[in-house]
Protein backbone atom coordinates (compact mmCIF):
# COMPACT_ATOMS: atom_id res chain seq x y z
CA UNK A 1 121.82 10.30 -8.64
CA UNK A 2 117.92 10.32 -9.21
CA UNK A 3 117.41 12.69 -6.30
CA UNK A 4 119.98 15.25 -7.16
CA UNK A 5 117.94 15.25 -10.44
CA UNK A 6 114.61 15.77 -8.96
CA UNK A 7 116.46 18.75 -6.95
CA UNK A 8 117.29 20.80 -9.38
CA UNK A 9 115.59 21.57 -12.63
CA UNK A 10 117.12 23.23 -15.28
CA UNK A 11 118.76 21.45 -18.20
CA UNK A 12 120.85 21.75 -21.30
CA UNK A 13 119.18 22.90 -25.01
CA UNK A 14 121.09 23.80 -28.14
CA UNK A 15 119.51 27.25 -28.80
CA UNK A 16 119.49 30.49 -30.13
CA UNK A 17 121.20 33.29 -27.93
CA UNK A 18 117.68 34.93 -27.75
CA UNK A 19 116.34 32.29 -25.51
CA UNK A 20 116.64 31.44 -21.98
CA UNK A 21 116.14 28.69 -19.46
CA UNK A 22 113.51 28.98 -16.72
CA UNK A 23 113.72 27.61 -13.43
CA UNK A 24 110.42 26.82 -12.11
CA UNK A 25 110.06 27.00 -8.47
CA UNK A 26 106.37 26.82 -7.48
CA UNK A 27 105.25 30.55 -8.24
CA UNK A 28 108.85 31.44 -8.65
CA UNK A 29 110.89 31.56 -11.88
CA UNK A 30 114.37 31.62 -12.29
CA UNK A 31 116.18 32.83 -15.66
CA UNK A 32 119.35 31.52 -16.34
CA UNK A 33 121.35 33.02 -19.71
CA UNK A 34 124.25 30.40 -19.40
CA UNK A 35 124.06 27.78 -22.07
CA UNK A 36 125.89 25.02 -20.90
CA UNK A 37 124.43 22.78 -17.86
CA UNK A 38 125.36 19.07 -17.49
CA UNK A 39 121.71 18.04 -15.87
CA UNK A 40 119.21 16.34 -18.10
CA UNK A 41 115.83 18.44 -18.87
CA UNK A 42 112.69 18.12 -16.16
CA UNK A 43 109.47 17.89 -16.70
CA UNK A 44 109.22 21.82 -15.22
CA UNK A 45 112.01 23.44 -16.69
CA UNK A 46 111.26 25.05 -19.96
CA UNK A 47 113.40 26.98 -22.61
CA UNK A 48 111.78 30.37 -23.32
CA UNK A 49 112.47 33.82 -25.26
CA UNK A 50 113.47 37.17 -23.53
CA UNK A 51 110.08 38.40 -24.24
CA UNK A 52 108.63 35.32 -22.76
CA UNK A 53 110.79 35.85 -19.49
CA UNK A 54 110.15 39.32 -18.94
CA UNK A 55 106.55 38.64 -18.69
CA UNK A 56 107.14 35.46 -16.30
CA UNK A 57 108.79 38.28 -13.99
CA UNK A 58 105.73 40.09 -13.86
CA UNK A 59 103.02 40.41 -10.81
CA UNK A 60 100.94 37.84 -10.05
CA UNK A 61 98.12 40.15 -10.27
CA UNK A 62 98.30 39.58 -14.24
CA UNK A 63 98.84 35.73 -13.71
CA UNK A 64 95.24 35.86 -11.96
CA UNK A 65 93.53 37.59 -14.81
CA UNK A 66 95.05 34.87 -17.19
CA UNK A 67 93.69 32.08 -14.72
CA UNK A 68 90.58 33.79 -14.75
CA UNK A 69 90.37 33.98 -18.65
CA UNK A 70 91.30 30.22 -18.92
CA UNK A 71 88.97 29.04 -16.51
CA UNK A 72 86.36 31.38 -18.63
CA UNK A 73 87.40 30.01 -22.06
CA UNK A 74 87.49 26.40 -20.08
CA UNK A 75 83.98 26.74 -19.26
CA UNK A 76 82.89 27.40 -23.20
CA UNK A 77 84.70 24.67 -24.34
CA UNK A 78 83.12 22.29 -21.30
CA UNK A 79 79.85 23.57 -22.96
CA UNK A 80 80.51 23.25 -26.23
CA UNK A 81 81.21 19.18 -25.74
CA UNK A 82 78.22 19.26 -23.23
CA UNK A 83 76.22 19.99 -25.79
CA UNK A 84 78.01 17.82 -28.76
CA UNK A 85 77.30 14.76 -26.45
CA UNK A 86 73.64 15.55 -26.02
CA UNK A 87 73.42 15.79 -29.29
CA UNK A 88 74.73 12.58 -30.25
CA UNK A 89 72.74 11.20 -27.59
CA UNK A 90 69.62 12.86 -28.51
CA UNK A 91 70.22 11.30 -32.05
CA UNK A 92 70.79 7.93 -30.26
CA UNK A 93 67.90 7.71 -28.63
CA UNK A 94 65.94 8.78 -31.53
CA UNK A 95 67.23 6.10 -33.53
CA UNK A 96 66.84 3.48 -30.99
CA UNK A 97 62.87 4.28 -31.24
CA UNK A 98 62.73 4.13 -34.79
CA UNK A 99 64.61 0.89 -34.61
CA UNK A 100 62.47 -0.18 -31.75
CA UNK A 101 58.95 0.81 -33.97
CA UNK A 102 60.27 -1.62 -37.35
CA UNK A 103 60.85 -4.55 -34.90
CA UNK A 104 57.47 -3.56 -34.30
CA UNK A 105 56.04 -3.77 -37.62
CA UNK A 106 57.81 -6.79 -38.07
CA UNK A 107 56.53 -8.87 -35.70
CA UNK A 108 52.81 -7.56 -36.63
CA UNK A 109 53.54 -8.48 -40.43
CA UNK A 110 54.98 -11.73 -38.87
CA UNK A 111 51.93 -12.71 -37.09
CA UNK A 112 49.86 -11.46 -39.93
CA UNK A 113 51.66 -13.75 -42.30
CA UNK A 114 51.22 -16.84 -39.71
CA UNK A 115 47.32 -16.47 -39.80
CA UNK A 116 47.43 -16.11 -43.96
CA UNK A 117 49.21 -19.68 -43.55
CA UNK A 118 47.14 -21.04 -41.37
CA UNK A 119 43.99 -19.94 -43.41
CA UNK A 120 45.99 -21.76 -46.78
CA UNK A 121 46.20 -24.67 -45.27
CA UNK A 122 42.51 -25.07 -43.70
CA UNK A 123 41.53 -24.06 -47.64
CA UNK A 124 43.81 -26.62 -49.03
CA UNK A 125 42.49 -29.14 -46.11
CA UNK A 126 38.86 -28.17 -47.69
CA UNK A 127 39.75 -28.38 -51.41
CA UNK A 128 41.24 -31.84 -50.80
CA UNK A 129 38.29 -32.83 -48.88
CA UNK A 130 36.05 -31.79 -51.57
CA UNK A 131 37.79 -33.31 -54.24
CA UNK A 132 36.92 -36.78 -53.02
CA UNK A 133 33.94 -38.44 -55.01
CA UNK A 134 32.53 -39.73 -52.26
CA UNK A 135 32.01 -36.36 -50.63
CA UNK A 136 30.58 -35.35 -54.07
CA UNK A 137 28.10 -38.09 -54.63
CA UNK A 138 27.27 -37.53 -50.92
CA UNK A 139 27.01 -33.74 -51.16
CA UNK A 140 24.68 -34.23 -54.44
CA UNK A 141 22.36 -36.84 -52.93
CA UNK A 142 21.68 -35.01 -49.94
CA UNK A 143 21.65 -31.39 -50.54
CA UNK A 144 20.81 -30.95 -53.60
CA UNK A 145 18.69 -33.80 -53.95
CA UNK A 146 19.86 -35.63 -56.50
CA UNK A 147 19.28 -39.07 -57.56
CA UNK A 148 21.02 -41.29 -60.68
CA UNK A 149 18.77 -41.99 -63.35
CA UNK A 150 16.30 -44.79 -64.10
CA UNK A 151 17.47 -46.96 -66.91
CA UNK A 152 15.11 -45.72 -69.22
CA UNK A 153 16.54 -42.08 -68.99
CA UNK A 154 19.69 -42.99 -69.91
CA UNK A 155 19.89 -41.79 -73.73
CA UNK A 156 22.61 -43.28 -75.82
CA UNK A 157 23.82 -41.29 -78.84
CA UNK A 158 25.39 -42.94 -82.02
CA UNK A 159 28.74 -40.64 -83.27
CA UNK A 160 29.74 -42.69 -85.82
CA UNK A 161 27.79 -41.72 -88.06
């Protein structure tokens, strides 16, 4: 049943009586103004107006300057995405680099920030070490040459009074 199907190639449409069906064979078209058929519809067959079927009867001389304009018109619209998708790319590729030059910047401020904290804690390191009073008294006696005081320096100062 399938191949009888695939043999012929017209079908049956519910239509005005202004259009026709078209037998495609190859190059060749064949109109048909009957309305009832009892084959299902192929991919090839096609229901068109008498307007439309007079100019499928024509030369193929015609058919080749409608090729030509399609392939034409083809062409600008093959351009025309050509040069959407560069675009997008172009603004791809663009933003890759300007995501590429923050990562950047990042890991300078990064390594910038792991020297502050390094500095902080040799500072803090220092201010602990110099809070000791033996590193005072020590500091004191030996560069700055300082000595405690003899017990007859030492002054004592009555408040209550």
């Amino acid at each position: 049943m399938q191949t009888a199907i695939k043999k012929t190639n017209e079908f049956t449409a519910k239509r005005p009586s202004a259009n026709r069906t078209v037998k495609m064979d190859g190059n060749v078209a064949y109109i048909s103004s009957d309305y009832v058929r009892k084959n299902k519809p192929v991919a090839d067959a096609r229901t068109v107006s008498k307007a439309a079927a007079k100019t499928a009867a024509k030369p193929a001389a015609k058919a080749a300057v409608k090729t030509a304009a399609k392939t034409r018109t083809g062409l600008v619209s093959t351009l025309f995405v050509l040069f959407i998708a560069f675009g997008a790319l172009a603004v791809l590729v663009s933003r890759y680099a300007i995501v590429c030059s923050v990562g950047f910047q990042n890991n300078a401020l990064k390594k910038d920030i792991n020297t502050a904290q390094a500095r902080m804690d040799e500072l803090e390191l220092k201010i602990e070490l110099d809070d000791d009073l033996q590193y005072v008294q020590d500091t004191a006696q030996n560069e700055m040459d300082m000595t405690y005081p003899a017990p007859e320096q030492i002054k004592h100062i009555d408040l209550s009074s």
